[in-house]
PDB file of N, CA and C in Angstrom:
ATOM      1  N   UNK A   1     -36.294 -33.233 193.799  1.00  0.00           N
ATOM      2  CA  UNK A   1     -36.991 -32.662 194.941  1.00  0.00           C
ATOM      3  C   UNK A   1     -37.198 -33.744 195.991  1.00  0.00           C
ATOM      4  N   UNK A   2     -37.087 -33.461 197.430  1.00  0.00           N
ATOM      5  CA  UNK A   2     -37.384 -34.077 198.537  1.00  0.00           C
ATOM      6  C   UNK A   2     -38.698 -34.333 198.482  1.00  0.00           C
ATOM      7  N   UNK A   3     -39.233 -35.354 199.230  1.00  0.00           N
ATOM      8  CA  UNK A   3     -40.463 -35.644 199.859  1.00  0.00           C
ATOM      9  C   UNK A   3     -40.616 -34.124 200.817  1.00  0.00           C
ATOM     10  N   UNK A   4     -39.694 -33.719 201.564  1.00  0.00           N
ATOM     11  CA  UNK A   4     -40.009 -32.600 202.463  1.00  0.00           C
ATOM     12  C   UNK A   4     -40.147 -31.627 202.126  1.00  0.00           C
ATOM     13  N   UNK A   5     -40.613 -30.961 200.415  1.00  0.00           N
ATOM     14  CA  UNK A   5     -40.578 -29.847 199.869  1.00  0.00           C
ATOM     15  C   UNK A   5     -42.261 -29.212 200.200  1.00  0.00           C
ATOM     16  N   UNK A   6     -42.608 -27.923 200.474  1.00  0.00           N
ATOM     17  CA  UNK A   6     -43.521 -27.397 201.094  1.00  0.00           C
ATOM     18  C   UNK A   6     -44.332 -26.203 200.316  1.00  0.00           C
ATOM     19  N   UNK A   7     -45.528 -26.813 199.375  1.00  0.00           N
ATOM     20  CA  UNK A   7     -46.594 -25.919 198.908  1.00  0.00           C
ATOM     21  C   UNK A   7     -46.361 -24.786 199.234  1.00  0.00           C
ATOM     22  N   UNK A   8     -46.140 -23.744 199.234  1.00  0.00           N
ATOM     23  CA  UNK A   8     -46.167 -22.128 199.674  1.00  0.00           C
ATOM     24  C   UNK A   8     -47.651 -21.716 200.290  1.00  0.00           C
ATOM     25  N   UNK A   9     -48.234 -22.310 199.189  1.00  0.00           N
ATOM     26  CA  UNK A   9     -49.443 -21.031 198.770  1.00  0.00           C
ATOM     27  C   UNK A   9     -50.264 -22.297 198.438  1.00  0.00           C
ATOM     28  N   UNK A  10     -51.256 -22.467 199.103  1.00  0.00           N
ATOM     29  CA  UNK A  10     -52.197 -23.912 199.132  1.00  0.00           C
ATOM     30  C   UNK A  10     -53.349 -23.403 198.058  1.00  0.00           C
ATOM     31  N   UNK A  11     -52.994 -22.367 197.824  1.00  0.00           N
ATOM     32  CA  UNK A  11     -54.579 -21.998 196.923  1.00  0.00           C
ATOM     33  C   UNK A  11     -53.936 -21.089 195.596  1.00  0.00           C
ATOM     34  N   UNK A  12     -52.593 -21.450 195.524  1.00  0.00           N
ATOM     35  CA  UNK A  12     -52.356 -20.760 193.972  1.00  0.00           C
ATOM     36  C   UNK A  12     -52.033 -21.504 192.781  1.00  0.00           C
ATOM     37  N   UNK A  13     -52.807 -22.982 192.619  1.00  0.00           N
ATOM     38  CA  UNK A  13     -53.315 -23.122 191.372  1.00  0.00           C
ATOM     39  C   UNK A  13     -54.611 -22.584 191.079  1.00  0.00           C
ATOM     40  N   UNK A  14     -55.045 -21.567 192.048  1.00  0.00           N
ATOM     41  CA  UNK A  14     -56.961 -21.261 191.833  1.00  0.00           C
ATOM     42  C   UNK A  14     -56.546 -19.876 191.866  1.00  0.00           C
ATOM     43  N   UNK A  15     -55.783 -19.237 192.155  1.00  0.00           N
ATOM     44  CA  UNK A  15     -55.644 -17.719 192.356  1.00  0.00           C
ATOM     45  C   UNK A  15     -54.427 -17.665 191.304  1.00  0.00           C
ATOM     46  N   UNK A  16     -54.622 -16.207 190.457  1.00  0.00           N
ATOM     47  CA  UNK A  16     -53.582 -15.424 189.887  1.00  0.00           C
ATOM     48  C   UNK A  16     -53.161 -14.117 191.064  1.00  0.00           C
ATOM     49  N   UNK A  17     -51.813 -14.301 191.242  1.00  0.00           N
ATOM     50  CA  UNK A  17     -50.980 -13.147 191.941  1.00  0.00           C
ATOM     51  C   UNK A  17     -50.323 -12.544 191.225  1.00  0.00           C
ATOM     52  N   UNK A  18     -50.639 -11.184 191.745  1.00  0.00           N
ATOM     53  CA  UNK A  18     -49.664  -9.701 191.206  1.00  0.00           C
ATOM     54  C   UNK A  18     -48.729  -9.109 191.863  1.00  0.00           C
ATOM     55  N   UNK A  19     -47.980  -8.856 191.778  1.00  0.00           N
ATOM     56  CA  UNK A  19     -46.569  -8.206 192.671  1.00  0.00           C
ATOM     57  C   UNK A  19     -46.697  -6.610 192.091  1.00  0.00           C
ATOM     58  N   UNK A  20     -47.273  -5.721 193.761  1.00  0.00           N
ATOM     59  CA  UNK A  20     -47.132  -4.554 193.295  1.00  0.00           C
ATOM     60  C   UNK A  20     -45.920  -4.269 194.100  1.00  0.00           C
ATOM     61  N   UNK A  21     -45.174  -3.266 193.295  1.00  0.00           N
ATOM     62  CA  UNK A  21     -44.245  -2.501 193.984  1.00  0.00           C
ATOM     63  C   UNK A  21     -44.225  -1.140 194.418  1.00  0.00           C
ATOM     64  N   UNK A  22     -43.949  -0.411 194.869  1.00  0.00           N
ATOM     65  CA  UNK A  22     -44.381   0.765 195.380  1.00  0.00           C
ATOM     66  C   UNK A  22     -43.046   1.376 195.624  1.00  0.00           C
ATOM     67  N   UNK A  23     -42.450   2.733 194.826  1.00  0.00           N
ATOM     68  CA  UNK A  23     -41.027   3.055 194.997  1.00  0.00           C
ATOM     69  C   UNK A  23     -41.372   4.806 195.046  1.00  0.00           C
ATOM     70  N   UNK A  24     -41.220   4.847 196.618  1.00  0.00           N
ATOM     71  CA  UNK A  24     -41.217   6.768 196.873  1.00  0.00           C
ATOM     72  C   UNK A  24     -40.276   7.313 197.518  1.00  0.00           C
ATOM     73  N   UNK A  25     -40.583   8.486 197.923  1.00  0.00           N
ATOM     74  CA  UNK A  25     -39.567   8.945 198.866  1.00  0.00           C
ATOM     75  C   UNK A  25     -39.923   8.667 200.437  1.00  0.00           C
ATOM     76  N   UNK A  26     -38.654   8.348 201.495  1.00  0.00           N
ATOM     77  CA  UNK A  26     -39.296   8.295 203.119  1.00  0.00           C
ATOM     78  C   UNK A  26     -40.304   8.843 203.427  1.00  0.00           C
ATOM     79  N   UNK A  27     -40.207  10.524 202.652  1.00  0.00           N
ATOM     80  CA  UNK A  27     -41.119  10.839 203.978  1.00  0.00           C
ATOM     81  C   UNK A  27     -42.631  10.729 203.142  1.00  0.00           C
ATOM     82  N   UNK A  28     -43.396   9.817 202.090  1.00  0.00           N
ATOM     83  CA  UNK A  28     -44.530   9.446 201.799  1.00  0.00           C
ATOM     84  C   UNK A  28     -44.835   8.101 202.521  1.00  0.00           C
ATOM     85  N   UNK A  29     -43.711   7.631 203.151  1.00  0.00           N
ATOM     86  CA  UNK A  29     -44.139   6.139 203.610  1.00  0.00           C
ATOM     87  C   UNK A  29     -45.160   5.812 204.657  1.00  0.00           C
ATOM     88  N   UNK A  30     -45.549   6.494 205.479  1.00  0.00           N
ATOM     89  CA  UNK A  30     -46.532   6.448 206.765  1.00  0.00           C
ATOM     90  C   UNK A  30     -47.662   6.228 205.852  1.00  0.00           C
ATOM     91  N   UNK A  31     -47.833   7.655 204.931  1.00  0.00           N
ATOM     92  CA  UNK A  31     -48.858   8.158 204.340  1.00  0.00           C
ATOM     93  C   UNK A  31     -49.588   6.912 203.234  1.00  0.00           C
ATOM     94  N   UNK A  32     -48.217   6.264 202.552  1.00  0.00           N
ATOM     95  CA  UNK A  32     -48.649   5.415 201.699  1.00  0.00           C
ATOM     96  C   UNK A  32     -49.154   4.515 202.514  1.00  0.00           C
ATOM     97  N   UNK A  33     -48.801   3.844 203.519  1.00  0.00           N
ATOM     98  CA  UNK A  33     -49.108   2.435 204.510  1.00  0.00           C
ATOM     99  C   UNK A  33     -50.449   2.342 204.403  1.00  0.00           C
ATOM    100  N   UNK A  34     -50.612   3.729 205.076  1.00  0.00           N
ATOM    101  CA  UNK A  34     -52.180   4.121 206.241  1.00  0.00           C
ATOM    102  C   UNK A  34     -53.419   4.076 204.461  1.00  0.00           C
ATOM    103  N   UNK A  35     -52.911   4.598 203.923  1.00  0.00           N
ATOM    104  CA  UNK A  35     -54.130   4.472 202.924  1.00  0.00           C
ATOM    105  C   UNK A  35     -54.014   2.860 202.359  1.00  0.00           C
ATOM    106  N   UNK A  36     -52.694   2.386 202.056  1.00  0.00           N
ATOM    107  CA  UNK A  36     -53.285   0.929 201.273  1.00  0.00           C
ATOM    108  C   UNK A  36     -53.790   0.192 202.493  1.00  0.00           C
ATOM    109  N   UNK A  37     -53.479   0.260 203.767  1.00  0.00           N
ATOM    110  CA  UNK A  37     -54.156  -0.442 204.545  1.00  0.00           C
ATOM    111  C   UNK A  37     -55.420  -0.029 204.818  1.00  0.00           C
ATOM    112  N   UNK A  38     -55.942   0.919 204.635  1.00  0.00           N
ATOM    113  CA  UNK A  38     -57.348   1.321 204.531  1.00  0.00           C
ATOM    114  C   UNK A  38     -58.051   0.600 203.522  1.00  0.00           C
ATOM    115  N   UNK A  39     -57.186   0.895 201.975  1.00  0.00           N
ATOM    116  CA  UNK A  39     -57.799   0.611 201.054  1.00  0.00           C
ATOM    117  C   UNK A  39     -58.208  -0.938 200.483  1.00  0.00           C
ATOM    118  N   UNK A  40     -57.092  -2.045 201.308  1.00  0.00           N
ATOM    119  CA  UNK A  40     -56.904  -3.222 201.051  1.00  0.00           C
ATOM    120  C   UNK A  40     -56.588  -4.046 202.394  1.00  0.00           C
ATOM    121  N   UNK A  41     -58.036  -4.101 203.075  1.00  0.00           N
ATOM    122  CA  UNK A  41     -57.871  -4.350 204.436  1.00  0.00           C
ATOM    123  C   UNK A  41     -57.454  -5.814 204.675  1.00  0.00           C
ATOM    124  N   UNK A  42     -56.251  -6.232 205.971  1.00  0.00           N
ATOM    125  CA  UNK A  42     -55.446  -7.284 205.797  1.00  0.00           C
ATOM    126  C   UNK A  42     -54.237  -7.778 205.098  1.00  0.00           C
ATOM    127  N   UNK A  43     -54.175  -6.458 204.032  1.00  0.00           N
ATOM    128  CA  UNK A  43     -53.539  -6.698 203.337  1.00  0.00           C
ATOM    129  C   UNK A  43     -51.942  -6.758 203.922  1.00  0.00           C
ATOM    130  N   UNK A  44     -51.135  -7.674 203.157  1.00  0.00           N
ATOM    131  CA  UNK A  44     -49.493  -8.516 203.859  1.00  0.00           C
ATOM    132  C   UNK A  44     -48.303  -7.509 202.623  1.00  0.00           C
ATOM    133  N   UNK A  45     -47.527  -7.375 203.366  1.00  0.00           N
ATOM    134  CA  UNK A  45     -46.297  -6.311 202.739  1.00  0.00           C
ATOM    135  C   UNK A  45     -45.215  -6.436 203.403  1.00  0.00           C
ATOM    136  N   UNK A  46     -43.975  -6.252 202.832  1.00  0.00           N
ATOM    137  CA  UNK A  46     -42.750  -5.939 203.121  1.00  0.00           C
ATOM    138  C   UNK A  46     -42.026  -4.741 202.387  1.00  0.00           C
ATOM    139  N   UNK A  47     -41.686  -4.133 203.517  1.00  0.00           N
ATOM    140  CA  UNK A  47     -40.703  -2.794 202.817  1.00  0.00           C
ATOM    141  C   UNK A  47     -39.249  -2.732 203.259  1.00  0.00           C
ATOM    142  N   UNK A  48     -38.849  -2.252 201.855  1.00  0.00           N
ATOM    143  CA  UNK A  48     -37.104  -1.967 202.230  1.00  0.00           C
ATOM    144  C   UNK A  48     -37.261  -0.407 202.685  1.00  0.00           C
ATOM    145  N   UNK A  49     -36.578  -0.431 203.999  1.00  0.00           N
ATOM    146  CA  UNK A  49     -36.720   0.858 204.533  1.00  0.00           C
ATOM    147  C   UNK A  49     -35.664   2.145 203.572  1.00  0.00           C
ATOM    148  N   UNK A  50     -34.994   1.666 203.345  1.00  0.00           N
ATOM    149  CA  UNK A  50     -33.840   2.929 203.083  1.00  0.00           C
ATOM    150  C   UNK A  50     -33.158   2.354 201.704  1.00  0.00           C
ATOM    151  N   UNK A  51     -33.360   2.739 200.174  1.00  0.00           N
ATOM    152  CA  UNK A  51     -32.827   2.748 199.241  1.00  0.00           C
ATOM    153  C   UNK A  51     -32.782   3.714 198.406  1.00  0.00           C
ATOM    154  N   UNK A  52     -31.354   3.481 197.524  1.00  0.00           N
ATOM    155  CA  UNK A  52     -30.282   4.457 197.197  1.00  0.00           C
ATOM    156  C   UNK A  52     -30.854   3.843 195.508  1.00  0.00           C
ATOM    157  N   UNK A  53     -31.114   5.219 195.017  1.00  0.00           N
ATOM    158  CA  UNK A  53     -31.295   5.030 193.310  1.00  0.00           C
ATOM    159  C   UNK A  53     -31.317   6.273 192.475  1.00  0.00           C
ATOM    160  N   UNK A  54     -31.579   6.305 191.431  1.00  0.00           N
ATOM    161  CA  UNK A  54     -31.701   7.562 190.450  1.00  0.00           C
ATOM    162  C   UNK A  54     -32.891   7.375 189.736  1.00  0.00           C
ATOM    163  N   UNK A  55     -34.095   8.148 189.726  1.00  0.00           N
ATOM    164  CA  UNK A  55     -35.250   8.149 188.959  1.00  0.00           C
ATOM    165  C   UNK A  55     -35.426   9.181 187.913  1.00  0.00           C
ATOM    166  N   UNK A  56     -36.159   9.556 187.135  1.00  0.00           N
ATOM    167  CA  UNK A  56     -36.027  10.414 186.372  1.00  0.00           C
ATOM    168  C   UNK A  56     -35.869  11.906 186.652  1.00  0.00           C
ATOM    169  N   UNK A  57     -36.265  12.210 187.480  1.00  0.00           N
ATOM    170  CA  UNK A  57     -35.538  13.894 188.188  1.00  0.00           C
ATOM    171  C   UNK A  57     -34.862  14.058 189.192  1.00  0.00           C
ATOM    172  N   UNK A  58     -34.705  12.771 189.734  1.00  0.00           N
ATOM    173  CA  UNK A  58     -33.101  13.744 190.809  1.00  0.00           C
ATOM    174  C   UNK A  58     -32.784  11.956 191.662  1.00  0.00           C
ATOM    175  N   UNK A  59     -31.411  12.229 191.778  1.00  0.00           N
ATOM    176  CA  UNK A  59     -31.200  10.819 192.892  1.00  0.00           C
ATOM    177  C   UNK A  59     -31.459  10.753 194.279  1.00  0.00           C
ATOM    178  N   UNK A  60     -31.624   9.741 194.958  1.00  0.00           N
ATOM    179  CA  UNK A  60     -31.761   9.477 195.957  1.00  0.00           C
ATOM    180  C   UNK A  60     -30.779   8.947 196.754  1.00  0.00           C
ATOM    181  N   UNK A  61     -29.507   9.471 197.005  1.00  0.00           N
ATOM    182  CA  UNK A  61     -28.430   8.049 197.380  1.00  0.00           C
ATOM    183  C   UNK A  61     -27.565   8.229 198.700  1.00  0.00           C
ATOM    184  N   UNK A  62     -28.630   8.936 199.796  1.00  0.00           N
ATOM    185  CA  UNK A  62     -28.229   9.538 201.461  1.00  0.00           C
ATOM    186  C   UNK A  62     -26.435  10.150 201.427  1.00  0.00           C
ATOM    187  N   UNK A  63     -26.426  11.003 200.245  1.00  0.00           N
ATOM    188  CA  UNK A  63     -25.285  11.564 200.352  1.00  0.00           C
ATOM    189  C   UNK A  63     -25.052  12.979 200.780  1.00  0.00           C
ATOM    190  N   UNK A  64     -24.022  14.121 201.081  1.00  0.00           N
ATOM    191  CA  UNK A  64     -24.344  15.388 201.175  1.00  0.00           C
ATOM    192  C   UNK A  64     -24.728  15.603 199.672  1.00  0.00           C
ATOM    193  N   UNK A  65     -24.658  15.658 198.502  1.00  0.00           N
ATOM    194  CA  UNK A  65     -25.179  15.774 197.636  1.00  0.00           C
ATOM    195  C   UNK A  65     -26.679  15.509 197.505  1.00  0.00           C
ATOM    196  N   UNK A  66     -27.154  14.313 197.243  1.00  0.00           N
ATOM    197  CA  UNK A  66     -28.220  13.976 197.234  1.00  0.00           C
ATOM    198  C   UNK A  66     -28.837  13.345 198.577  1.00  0.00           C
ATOM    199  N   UNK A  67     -28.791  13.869 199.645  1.00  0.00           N
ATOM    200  CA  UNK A  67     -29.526  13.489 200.699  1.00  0.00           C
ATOM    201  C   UNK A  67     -30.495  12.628 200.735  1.00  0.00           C
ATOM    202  N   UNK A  68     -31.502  13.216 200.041  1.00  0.00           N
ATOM    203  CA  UNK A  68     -32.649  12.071 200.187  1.00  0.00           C
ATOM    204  C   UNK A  68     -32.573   9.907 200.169  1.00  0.00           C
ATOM    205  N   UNK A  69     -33.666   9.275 200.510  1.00  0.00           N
ATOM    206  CA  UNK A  69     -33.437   7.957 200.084  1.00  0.00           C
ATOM    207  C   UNK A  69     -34.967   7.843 200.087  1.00  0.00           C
ATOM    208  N   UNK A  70     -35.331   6.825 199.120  1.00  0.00           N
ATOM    209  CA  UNK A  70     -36.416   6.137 199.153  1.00  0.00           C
ATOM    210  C   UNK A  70     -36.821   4.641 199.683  1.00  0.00           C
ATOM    211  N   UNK A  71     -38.376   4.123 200.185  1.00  0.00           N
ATOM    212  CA  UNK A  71     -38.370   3.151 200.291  1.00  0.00           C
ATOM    213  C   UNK A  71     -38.888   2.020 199.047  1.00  0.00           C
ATOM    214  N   UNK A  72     -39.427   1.042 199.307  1.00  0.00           N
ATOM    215  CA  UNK A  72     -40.248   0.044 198.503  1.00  0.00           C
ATOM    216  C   UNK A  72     -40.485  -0.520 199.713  1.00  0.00           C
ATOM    217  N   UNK A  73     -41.698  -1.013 198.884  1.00  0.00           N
ATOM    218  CA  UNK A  73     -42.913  -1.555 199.557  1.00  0.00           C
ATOM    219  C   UNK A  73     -43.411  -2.481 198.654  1.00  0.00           C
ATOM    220  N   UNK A  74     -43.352  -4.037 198.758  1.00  0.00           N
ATOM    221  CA  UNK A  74     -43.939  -4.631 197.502  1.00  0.00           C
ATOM    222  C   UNK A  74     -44.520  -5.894 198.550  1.00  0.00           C
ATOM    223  N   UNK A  75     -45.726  -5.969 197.732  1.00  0.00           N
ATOM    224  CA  UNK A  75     -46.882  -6.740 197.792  1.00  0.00           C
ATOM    225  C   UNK A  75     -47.571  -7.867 197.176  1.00  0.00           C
ATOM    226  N   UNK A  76     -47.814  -8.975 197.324  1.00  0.00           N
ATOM    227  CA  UNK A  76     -48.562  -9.756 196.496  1.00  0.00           C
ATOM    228  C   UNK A  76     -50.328 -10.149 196.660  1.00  0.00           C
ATOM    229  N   UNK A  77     -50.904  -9.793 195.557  1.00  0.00           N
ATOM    230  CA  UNK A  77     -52.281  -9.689 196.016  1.00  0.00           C
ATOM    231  C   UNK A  77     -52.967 -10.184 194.497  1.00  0.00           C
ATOM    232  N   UNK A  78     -54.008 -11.309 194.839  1.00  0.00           N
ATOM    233  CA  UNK A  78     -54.493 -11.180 194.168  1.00  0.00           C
ATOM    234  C   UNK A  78     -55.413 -10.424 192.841  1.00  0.00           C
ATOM    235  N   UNK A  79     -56.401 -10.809 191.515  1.00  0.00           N
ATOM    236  CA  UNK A  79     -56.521  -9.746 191.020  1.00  0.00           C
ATOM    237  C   UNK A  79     -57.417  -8.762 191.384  1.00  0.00           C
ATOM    238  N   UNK A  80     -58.487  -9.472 192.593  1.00  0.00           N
ATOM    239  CA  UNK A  80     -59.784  -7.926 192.390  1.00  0.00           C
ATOM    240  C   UNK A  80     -58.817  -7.314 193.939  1.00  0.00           C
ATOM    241  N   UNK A  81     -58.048  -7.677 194.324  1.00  0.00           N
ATOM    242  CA  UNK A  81     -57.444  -6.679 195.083  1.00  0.00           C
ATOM    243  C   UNK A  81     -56.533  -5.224 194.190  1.00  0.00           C
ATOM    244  N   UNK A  82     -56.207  -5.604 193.496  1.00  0.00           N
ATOM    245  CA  UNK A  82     -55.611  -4.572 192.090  1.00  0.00           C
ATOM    246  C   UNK A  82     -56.141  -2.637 192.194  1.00  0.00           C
ATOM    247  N   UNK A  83     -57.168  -2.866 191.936  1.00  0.00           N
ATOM    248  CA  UNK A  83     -58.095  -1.940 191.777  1.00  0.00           C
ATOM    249  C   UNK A  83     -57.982  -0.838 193.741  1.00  0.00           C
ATOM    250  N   UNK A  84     -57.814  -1.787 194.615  1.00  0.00           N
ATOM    251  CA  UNK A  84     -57.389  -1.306 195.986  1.00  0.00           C
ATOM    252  C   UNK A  84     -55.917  -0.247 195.808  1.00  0.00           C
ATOM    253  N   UNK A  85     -55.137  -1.416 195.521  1.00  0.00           N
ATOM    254  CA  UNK A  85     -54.265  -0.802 195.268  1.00  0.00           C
ATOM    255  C   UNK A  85     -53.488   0.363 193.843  1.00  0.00           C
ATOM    256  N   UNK A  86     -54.236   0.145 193.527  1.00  0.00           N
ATOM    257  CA  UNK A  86     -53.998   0.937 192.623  1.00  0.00           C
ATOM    258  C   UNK A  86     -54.646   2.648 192.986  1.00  0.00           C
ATOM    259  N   UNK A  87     -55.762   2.915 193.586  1.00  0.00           N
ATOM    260  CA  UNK A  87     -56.875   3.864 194.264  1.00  0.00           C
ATOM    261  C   UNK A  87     -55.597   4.878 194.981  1.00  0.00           C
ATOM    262  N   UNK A  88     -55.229   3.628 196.306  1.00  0.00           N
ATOM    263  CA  UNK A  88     -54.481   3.494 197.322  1.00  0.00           C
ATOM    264  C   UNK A  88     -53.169   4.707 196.641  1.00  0.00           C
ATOM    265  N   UNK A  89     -52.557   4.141 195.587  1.00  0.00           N
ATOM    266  CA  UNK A  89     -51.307   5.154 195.488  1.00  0.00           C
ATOM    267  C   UNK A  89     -51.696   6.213 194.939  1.00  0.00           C
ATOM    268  N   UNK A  90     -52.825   6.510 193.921  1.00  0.00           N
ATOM    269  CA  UNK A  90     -53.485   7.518 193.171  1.00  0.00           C
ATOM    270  C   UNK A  90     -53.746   8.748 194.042  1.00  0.00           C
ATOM    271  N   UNK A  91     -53.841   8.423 194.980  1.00  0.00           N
ATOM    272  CA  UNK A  91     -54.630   9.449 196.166  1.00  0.00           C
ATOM    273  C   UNK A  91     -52.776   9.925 197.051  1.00  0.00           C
ATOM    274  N   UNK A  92     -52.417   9.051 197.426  1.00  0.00           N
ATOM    275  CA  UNK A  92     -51.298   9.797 198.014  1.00  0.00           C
ATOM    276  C   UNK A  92     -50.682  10.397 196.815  1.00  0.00           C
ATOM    277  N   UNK A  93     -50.538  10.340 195.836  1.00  0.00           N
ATOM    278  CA  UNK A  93     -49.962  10.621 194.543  1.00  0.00           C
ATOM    279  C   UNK A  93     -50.266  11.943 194.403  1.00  0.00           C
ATOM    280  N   UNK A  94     -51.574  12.199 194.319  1.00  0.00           N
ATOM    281  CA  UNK A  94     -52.145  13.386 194.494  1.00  0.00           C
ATOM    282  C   UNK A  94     -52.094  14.880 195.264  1.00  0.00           C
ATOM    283  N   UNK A  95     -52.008  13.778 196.859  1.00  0.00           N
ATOM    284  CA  UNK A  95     -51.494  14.902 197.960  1.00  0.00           C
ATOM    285  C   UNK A  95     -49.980  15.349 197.707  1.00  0.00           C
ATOM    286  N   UNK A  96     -49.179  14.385 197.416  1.00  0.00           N
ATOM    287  CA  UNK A  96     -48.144  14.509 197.150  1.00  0.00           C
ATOM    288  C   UNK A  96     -46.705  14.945 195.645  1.00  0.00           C
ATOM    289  N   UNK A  97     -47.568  15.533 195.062  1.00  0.00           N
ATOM    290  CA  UNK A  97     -47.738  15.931 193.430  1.00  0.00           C
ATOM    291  C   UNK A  97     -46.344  15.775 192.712  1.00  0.00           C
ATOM    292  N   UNK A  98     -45.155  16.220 193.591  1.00  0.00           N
ATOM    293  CA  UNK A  98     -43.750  16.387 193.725  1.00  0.00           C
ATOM    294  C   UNK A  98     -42.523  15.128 194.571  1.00  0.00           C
ATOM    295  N   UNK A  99     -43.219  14.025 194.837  1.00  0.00           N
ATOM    296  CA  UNK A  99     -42.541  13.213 195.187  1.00  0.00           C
ATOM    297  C   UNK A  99     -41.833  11.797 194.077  1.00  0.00           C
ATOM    298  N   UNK A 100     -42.782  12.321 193.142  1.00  0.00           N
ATOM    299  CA  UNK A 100     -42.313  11.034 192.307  1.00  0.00           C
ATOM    300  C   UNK A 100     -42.368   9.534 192.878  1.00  0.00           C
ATOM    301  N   UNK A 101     -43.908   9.139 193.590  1.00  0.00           N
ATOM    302  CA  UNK A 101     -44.129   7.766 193.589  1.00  0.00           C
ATOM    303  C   UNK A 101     -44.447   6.754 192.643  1.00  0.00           C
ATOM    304  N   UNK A 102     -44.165   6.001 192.729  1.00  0.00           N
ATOM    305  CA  UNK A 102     -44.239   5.053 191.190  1.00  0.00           C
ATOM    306  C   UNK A 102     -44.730   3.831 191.371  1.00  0.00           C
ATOM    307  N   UNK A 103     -45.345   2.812 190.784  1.00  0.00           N
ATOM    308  CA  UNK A 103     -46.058   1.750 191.273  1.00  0.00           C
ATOM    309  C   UNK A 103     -45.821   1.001 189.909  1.00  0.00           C
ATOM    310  N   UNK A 104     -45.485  -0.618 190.188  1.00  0.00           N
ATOM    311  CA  UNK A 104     -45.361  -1.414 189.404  1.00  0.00           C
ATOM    312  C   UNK A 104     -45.554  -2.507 189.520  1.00  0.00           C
ATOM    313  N   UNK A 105     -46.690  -2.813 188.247  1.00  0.00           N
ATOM    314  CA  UNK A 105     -47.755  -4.529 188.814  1.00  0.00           C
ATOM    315  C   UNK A 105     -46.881  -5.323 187.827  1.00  0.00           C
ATOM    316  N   UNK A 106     -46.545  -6.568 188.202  1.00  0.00           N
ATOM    317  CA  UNK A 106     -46.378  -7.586 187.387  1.00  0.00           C
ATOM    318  C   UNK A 106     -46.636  -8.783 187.916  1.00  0.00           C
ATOM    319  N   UNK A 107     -47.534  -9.612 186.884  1.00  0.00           N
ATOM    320  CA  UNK A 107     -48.230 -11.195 186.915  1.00  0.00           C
ATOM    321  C   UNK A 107     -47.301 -12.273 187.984  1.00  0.00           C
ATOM    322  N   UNK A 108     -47.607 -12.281 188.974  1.00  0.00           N
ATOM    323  CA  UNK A 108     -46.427 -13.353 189.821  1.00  0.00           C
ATOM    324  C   UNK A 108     -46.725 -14.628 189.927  1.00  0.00           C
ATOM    325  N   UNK A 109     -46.486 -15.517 190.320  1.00  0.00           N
ATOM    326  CA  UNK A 109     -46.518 -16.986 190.930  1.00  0.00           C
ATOM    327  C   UNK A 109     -45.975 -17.247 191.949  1.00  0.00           C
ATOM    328  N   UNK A 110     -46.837 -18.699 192.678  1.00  0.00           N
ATOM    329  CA  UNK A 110     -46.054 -19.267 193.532  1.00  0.00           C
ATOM    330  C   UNK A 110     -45.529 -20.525 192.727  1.00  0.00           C
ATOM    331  N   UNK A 111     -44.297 -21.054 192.888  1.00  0.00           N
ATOM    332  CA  UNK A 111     -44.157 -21.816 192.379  1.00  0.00           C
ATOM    333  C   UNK A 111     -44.244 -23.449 193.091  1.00  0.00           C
ATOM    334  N   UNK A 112     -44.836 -24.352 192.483  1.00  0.00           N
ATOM    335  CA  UNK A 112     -45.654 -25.258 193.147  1.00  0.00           C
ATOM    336  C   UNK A 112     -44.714 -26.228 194.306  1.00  0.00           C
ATOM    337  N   UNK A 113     -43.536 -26.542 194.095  1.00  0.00           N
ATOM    338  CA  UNK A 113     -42.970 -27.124 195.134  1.00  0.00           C
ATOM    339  C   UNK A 113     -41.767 -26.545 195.186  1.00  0.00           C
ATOM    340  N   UNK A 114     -41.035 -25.732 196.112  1.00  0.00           N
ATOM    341  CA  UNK A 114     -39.463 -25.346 196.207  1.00  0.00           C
ATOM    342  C   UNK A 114     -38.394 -26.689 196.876  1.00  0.00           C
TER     343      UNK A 114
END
């Protein structure tokens, strides 16, 4: 490693991070935003706008066949943020009974020098 290699994350030997992911269909995406940003205010995200997959009842892969596509949305947040997000998809989940949104936490890191 260089002398010029750069801490990421100045405070994640004191913090544990979680990587949520968030995998629905387009048209829940507004809906999902507006509530985790309600629910987890400030909270930082990146989404893949338009992906092609197969979930357990029907594919997604912008074809005349299967028209539809889904996004992701994945997040890193510490742990008492968890409980935000977790609320956050429960509730669009709800309104949305038939979309098949799915959410997936796993333990992340920064890793200390790249």
């Amino acid at each position: 490693m260089s002398d010029d290699t750069v801490n990421l994350h100045p405070d994640a030997a004191e913090e544990e991070l979680y990587r949520c992911e968030i995998i629905a269909n387009n048209s829940v995406e507004d809906d999902i935003v507006e509530v985790l940003e309600t629910a987890c205010p400030g909270i930082l995200y990146t989404i893949l706008p338009s992906v092609h997959g197969r979930g357990k009842n029907d594919r997604k892969l912008s074809s005349t066949t299967w028209p539809e596509t889904n996004f992701i949305l994945f997040t890193y947040v510490t742990k008492d943020k968890l409980d935000g997000v977790r609320m956050a998809v429960r509730a669009v989940k709800e309104r949305f009974r038939g979309e098949g949104i799915k959410l997936f936490i796993v333990k992340g890191f920064f890793p200390e020098q790249v």
